[in-house]
Protein backbone atom coordinates (compact mmCIF):
# COMPACT_ATOMS: atom_id res chain seq x y z
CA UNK A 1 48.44 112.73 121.37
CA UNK A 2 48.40 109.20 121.14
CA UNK A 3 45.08 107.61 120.12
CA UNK A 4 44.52 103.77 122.22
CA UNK A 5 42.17 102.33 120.07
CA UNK A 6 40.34 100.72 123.54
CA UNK A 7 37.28 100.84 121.72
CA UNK A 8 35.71 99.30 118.52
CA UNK A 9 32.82 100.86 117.33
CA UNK A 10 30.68 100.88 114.16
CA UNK A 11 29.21 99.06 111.41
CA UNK A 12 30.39 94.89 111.48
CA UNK A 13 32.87 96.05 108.50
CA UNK A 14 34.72 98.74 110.81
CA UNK A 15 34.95 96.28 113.95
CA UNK A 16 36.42 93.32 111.24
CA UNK A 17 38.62 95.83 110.21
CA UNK A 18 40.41 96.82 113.72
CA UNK A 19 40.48 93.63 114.24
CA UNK A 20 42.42 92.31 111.31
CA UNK A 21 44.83 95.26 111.80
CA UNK A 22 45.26 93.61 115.44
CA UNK A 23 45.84 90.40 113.87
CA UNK A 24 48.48 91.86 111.35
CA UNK A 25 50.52 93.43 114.84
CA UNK A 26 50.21 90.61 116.93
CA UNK A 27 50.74 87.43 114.82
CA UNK A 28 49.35 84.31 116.87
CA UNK A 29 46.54 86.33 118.12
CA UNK A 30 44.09 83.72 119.41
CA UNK A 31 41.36 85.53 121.07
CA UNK A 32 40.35 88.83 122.32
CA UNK A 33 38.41 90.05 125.42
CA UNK A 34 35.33 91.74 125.04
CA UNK A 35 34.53 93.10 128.67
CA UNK A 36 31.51 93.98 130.27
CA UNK A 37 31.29 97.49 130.38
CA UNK A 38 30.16 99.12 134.37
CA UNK A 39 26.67 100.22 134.45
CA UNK A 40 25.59 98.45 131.44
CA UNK A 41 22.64 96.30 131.66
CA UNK A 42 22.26 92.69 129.78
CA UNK A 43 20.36 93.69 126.68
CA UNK A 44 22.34 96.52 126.21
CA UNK A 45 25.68 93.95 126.82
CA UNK A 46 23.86 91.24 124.96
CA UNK A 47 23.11 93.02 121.25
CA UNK A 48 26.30 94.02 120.11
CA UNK A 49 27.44 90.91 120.89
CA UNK A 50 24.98 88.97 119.40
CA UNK A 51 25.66 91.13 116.03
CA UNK A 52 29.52 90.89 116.39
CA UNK A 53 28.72 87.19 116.51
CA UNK A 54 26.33 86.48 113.58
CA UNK A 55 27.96 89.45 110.75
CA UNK A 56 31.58 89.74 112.50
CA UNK A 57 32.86 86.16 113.31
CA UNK A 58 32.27 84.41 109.85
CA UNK A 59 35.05 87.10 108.60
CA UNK A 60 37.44 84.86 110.99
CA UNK A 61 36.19 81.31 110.41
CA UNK A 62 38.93 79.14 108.57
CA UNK A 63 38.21 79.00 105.01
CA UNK A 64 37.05 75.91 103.37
């Protein structure tokens, strides 16, 4: 069986990690889509976004 990977979840560290390994396949990756799962309401949409955003995103910031 072949696993998809459709979903990242876990700690910040985990989700940074999946998503480097995208990066490393798919050179030129730009952006990603983060959908908005059925039957979920705007909190629950809103927080793991909000963390992805604040301990995720500085991982992909250009360096200075």
């Amino acid at each position: 069986m072949k696993l998809q990977n459709a979903w990242l979840c876990g700690p910040p560290s985990r989700v940074i990690e999946a998503l480097r390994e995208f990066e490393r396949r798919s050179p030129g990756l730009a952006q990603v889509m983060i959908p908005w799962a059925e039957g979920m309401g705007p909190k629950e949409f809103r927080e793991p976004r909000t963390r992805l955003a604040r301990e995720g995103m500085p991982a992909f910031h250009p360096r200075r």
